[in-house]
N, C-alpha and C. Protein backbone atom coordinates (compact mmCIF):
# COMPACT_ATOMS: atom_id res chain seq x y z
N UNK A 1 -7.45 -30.50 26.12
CA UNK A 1 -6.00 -30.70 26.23
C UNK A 1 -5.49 -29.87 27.40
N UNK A 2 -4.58 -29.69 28.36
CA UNK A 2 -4.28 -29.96 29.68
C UNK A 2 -3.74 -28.53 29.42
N UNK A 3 -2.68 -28.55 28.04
CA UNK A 3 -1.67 -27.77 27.86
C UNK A 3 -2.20 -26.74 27.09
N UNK A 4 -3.51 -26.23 26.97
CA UNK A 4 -4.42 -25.80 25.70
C UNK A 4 -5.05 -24.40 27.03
N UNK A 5 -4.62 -23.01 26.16
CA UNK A 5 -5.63 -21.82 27.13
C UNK A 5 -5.97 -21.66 25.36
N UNK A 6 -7.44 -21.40 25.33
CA UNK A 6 -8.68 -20.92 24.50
C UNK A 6 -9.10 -19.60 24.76
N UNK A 7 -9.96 -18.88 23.62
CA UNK A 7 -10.81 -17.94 23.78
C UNK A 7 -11.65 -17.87 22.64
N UNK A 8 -12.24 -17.97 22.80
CA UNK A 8 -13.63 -17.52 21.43
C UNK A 8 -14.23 -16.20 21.55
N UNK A 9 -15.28 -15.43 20.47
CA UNK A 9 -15.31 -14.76 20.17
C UNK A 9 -16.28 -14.93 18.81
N UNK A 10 -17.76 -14.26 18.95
CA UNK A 10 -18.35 -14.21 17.89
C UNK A 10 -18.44 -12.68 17.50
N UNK A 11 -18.36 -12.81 16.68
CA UNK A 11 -17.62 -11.26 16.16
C UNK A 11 -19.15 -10.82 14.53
N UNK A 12 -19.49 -9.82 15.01
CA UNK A 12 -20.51 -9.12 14.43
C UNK A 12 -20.15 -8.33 13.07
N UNK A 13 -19.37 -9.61 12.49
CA UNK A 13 -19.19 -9.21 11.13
C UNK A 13 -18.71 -10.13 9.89
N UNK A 14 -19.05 -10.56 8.56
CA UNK A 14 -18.87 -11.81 7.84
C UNK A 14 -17.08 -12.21 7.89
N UNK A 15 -17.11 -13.53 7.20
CA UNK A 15 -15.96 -14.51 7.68
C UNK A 15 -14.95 -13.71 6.80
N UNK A 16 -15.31 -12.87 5.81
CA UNK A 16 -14.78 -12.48 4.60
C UNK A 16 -13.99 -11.22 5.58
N UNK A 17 -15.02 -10.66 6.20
CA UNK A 17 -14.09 -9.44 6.72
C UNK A 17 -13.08 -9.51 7.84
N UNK A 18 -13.68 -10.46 8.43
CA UNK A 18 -12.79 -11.01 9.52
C UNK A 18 -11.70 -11.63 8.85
N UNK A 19 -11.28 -12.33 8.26
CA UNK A 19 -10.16 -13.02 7.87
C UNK A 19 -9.42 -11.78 6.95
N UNK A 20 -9.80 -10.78 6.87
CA UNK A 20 -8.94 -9.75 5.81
C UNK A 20 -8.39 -8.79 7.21
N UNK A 21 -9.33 -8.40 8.23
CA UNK A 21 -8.80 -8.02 9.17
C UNK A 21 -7.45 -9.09 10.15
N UNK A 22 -7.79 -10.06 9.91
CA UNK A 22 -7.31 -10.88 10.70
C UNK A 22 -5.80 -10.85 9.51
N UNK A 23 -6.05 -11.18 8.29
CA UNK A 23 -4.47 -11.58 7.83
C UNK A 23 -4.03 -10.20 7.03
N UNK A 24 -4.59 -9.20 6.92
CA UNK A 24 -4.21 -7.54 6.14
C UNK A 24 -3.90 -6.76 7.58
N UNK A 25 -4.46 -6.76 8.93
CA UNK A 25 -4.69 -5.24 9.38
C UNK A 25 -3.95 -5.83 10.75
N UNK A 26 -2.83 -6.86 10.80
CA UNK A 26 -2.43 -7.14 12.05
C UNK A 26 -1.84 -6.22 12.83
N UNK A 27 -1.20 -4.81 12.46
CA UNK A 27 -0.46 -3.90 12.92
C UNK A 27 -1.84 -3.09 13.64
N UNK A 28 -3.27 -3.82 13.25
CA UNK A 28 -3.74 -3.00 14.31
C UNK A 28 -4.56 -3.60 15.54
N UNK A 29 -4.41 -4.74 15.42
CA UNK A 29 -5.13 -5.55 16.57
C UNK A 29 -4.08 -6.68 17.51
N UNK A 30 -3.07 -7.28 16.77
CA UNK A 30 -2.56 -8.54 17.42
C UNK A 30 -2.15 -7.91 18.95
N UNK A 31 -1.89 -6.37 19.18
CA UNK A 31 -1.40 -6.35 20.64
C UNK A 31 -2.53 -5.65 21.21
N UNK A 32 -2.42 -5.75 22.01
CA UNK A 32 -3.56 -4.98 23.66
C UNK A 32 -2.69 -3.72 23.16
N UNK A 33 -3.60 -2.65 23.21
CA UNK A 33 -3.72 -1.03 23.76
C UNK A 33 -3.09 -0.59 24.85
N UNK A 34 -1.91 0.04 25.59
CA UNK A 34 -1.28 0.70 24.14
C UNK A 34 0.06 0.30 23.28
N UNK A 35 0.06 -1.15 23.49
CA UNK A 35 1.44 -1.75 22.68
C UNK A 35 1.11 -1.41 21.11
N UNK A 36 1.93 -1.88 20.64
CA UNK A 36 1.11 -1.99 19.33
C UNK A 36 2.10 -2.79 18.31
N UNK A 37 1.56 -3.49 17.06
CA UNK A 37 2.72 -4.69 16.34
C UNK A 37 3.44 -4.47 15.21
N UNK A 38 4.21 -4.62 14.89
CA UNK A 38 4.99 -4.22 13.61
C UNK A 38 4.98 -5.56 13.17
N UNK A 39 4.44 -5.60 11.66
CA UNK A 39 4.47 -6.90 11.18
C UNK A 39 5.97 -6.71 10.16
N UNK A 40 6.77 -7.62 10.56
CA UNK A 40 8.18 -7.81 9.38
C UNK A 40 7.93 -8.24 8.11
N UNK A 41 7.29 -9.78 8.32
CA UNK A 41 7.21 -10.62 7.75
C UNK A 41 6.22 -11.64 7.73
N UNK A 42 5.04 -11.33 7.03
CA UNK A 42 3.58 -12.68 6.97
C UNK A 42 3.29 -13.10 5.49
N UNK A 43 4.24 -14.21 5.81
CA UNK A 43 4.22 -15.28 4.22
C UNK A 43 3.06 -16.54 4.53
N UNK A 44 1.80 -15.84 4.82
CA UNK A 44 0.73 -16.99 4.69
C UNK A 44 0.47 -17.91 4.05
N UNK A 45 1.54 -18.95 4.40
CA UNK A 45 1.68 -20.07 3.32
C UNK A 45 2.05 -21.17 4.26
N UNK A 46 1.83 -22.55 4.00
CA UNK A 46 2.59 -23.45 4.83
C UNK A 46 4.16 -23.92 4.63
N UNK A 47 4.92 -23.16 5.79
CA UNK A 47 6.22 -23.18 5.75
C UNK A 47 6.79 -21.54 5.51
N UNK A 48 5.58 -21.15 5.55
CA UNK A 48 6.57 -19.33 5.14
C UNK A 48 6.39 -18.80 6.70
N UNK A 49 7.01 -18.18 6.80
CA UNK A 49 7.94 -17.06 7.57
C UNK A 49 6.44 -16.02 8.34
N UNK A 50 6.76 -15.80 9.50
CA UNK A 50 6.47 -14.65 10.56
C UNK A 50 6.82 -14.28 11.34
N UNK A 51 7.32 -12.86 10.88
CA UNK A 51 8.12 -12.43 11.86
C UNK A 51 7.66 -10.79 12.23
N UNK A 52 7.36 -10.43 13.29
CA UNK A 52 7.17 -9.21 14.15
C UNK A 52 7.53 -8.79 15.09
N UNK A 53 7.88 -7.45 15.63
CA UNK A 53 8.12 -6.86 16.71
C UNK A 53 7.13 -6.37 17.82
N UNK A 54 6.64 -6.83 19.03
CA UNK A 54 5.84 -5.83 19.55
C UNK A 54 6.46 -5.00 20.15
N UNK A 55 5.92 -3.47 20.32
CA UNK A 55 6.44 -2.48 20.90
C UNK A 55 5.51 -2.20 21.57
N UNK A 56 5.69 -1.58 23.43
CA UNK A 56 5.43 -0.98 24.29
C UNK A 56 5.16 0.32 24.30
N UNK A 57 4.88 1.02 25.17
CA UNK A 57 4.48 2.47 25.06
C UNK A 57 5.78 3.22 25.81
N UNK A 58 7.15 2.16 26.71
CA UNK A 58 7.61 3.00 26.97
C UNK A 58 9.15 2.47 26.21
N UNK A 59 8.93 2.19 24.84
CA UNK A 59 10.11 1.79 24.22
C UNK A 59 10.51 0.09 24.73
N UNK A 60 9.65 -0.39 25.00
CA UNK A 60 9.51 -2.08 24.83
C UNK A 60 9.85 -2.71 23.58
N UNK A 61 10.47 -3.89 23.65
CA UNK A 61 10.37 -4.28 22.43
C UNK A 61 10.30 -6.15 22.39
N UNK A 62 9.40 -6.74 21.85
CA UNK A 62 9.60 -8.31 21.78
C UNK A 62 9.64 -8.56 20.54
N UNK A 63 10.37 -9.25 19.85
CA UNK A 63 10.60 -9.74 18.23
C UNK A 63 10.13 -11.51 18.99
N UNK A 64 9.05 -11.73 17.35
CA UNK A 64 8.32 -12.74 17.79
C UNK A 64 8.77 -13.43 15.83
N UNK A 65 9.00 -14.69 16.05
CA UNK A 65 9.09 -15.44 14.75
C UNK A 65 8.89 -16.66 15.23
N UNK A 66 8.57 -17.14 13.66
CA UNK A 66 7.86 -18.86 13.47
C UNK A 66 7.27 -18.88 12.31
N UNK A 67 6.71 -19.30 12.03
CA UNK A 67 6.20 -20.47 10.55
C UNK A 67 4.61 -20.43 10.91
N UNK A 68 4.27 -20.77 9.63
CA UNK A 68 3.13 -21.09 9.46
C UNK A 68 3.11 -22.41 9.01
N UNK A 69 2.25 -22.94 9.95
CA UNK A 69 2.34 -24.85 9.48
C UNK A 69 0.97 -24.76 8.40
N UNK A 70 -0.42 -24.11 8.86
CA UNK A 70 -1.38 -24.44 7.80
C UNK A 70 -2.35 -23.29 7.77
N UNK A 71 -2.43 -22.86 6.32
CA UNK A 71 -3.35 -22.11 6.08
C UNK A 71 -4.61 -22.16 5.06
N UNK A 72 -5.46 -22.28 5.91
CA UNK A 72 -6.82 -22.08 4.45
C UNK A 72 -7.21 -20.84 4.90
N UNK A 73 -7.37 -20.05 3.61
CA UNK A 73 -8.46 -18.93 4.06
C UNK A 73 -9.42 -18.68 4.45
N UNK A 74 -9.62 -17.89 5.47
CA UNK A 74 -11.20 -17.19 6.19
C UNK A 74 -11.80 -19.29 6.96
N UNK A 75 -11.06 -19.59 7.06
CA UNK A 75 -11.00 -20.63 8.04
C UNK A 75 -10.13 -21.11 9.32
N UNK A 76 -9.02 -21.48 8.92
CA UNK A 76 -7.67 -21.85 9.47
C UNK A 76 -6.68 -21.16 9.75
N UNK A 77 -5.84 -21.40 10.54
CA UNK A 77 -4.30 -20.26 10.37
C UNK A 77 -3.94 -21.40 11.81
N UNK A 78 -2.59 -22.19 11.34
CA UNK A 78 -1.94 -22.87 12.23
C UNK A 78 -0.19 -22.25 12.27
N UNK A 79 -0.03 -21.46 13.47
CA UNK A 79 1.52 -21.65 13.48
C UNK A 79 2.34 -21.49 14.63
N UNK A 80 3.93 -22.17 14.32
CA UNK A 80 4.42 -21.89 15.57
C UNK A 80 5.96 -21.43 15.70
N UNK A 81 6.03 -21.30 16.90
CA UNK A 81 7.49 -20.74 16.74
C UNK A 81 8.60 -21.65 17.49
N UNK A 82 8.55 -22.95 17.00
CA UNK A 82 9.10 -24.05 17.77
C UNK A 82 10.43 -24.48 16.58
N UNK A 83 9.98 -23.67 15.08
CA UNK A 83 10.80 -23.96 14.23
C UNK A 83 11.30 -22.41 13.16
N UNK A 84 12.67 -22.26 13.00
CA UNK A 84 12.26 -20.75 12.18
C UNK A 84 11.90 -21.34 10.62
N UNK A 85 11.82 -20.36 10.10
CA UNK A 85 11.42 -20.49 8.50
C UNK A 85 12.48 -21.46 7.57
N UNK A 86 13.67 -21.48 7.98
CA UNK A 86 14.50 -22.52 7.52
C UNK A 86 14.91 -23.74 8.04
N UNK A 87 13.43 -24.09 9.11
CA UNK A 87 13.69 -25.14 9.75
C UNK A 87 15.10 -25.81 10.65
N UNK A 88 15.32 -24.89 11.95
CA UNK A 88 16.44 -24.89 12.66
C UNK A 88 15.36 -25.23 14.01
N UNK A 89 15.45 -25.89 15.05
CA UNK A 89 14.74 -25.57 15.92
C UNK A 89 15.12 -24.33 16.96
N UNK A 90 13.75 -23.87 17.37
CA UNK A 90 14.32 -22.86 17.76
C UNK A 90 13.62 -22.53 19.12
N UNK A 91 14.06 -22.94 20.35
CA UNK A 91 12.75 -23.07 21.75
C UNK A 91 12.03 -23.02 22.00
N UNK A 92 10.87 -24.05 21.56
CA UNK A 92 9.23 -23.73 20.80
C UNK A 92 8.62 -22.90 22.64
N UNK A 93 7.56 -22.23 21.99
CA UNK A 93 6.67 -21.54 23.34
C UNK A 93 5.17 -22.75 23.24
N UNK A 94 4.91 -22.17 21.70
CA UNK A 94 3.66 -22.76 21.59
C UNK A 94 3.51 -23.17 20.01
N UNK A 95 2.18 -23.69 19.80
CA UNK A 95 1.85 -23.87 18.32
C UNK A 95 0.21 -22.86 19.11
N UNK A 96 -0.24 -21.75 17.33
CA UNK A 96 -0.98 -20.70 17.78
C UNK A 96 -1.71 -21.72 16.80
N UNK A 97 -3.05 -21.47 16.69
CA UNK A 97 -4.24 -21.63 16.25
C UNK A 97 -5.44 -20.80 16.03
N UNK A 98 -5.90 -20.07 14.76
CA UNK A 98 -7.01 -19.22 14.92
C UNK A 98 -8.02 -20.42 14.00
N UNK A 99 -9.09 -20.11 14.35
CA UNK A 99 -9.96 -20.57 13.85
C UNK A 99 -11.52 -19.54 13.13
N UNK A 100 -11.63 -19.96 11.90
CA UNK A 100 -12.90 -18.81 11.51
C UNK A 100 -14.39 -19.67 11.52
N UNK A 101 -15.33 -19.35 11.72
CA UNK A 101 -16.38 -20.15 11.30
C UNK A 101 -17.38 -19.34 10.69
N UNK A 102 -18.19 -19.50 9.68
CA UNK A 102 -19.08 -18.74 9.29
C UNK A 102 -20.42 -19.28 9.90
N UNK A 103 -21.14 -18.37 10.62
CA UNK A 103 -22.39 -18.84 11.42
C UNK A 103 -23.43 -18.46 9.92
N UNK A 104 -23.09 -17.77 9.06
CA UNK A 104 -24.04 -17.80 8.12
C UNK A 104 -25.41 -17.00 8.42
N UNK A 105 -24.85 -15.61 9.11
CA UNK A 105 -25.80 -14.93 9.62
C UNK A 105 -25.53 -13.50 9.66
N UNK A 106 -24.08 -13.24 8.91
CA UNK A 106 -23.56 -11.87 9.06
C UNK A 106 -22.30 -11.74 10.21
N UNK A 107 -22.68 -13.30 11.22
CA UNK A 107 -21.35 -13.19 12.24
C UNK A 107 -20.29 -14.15 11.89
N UNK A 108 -19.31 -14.36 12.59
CA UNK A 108 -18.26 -15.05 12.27
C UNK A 108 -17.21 -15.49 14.06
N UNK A 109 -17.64 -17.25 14.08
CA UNK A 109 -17.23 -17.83 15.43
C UNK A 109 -15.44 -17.55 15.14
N UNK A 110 -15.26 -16.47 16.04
CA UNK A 110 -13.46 -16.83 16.16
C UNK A 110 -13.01 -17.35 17.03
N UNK A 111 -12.27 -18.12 17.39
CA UNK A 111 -11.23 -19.23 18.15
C UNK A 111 -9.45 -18.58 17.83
N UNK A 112 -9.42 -18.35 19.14
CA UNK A 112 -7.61 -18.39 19.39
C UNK A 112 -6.90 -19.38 20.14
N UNK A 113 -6.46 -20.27 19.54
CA UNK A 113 -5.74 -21.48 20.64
C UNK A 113 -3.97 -20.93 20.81
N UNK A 114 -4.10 -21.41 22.19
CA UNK A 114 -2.38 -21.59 22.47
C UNK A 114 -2.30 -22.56 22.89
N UNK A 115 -1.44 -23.62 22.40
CA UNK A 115 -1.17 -25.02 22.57
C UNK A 115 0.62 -25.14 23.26
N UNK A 116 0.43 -25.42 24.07
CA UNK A 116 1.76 -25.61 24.92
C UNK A 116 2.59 -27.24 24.77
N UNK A 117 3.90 -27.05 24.52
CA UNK A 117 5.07 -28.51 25.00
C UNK A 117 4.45 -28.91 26.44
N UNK A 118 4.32 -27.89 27.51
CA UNK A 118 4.35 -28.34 28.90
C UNK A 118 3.84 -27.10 30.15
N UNK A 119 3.35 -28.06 30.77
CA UNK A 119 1.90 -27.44 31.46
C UNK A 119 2.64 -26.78 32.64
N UNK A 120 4.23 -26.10 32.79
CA UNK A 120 5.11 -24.81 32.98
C UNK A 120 4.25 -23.86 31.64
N UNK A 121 4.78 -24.09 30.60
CA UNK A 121 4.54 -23.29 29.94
C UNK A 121 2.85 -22.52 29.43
N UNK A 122 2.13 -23.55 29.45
CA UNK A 122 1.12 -23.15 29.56
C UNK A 122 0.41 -22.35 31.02
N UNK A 123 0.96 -22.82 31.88
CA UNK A 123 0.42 -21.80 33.57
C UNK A 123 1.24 -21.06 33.09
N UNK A 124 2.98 -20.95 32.69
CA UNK A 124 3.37 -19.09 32.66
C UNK A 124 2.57 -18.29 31.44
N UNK A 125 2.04 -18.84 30.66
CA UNK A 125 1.14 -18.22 29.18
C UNK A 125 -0.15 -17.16 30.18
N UNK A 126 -0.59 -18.66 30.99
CA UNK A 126 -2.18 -18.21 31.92
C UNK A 126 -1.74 -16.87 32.47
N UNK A 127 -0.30 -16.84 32.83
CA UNK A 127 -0.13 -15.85 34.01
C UNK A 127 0.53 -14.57 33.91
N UNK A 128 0.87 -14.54 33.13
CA UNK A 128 1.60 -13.50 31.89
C UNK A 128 0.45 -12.42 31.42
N UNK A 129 -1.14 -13.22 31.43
CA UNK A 129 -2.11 -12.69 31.01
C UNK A 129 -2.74 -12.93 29.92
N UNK A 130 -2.71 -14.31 29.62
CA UNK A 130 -3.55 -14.90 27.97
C UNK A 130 -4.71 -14.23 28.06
N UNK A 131 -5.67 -14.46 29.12
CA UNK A 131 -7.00 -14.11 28.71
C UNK A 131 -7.58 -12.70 28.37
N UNK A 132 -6.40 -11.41 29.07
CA UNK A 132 -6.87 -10.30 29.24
C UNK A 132 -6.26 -9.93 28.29
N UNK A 133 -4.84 -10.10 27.47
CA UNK A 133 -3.88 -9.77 26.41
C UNK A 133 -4.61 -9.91 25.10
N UNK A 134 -4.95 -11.97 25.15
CA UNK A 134 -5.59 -12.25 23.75
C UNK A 134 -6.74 -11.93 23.82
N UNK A 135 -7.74 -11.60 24.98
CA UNK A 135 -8.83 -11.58 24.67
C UNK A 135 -9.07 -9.78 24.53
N UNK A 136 -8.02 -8.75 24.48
CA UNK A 136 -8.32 -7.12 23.66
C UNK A 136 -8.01 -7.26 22.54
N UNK A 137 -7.00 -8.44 22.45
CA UNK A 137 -6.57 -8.33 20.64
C UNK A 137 -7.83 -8.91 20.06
N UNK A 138 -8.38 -10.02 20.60
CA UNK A 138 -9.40 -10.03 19.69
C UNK A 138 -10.92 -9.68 19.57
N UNK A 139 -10.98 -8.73 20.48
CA UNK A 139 -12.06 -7.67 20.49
C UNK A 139 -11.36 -6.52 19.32
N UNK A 140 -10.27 -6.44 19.52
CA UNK A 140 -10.04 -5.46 18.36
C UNK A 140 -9.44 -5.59 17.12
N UNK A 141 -9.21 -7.17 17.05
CA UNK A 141 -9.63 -8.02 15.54
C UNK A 141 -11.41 -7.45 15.20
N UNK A 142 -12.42 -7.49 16.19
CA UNK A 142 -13.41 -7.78 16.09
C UNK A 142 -13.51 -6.32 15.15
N UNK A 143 -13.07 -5.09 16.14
CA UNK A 143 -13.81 -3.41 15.69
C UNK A 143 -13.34 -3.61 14.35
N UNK A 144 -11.85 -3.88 13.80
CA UNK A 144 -11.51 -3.92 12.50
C UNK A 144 -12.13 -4.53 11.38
N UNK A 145 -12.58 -5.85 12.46
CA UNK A 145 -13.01 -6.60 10.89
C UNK A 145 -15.12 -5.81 10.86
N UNK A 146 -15.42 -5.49 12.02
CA UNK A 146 -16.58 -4.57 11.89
C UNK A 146 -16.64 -3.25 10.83
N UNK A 147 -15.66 -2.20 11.11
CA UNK A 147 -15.29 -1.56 10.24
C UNK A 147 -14.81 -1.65 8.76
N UNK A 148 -13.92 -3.06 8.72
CA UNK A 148 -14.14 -3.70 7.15
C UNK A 148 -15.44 -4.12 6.72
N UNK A 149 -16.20 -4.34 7.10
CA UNK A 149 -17.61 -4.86 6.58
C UNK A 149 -18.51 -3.68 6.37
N UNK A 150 -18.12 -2.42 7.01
CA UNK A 150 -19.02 -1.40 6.69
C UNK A 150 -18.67 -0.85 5.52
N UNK A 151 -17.34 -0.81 4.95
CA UNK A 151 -16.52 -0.19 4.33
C UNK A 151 -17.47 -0.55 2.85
């Protein structure tokens, strides 16, 4: 898809821990080092509510909300912020996409999609820094959900 920046990620630890890191420990991975996320609101449900702040290191602040369109556990997680939780539209960016896979070996294939309206929005996503942004958060999805599995 035209409008589609990806990243994968096989992550050296089961689907079980990864998806508890991934939907319990977001205040410690969703931002690059040294931002860091305040989760408001994660109603992991289809149609519930997410809402967070990221904060900067020098008093930054982005408030991020949207919905969750679909969730299965330690598999799926579809959502976006094109609609709020009471269904108003609200200037979609993207629809997010994680994906879990169990390789059935102790690791676990992760997938982060950003799916764009329009291929503006997807080059300002590219250029903003998708690959270097999403791809520390999810190296440090990875240490967390590593450290959950040792636990």
């Amino acid at each position: 898809m035209s409008h589609e920046l990806k990243l994968e990620r096989v992550i050296d630890a089961p689907v079980a821990a990864v998806w508890r890191a991934w939907s319990e420990h977001g205040e410690e991975w969703l931002c690059p080092r040294p931002w860091r996320a305040e989760i408001v609101t994660q109603e992991l449900r289809p149609g519930g509510r997410s809402e967070m702040v990221f904060r900067g290191p020098d008093g930054e602040e982005q408030p991020l909300s949207g919905i969750y369109l679909e969730v299965v556990p330690e598999r799926l997680v579809v959502a976006t912020d094109a609609v709020t939780a009471d269904w108003h539209p609200a200037g979609p960016f993207m629809v997010r996409i994680d994906r879990f896979e169990d390789l059935g070996d102790g690791r676990t294939r992760y997938e982060a999609i950003a799916r764009h309206w329009t291929e503006a929005a997807r080059a300002g996503h590219e250029a903003m820094g998708f690959e270097a942004g999403w791809g520390a958060s999810a190296d440090q999805l990875a240490e967390v959900a590593r450290r959950l599995a040792a636990e």
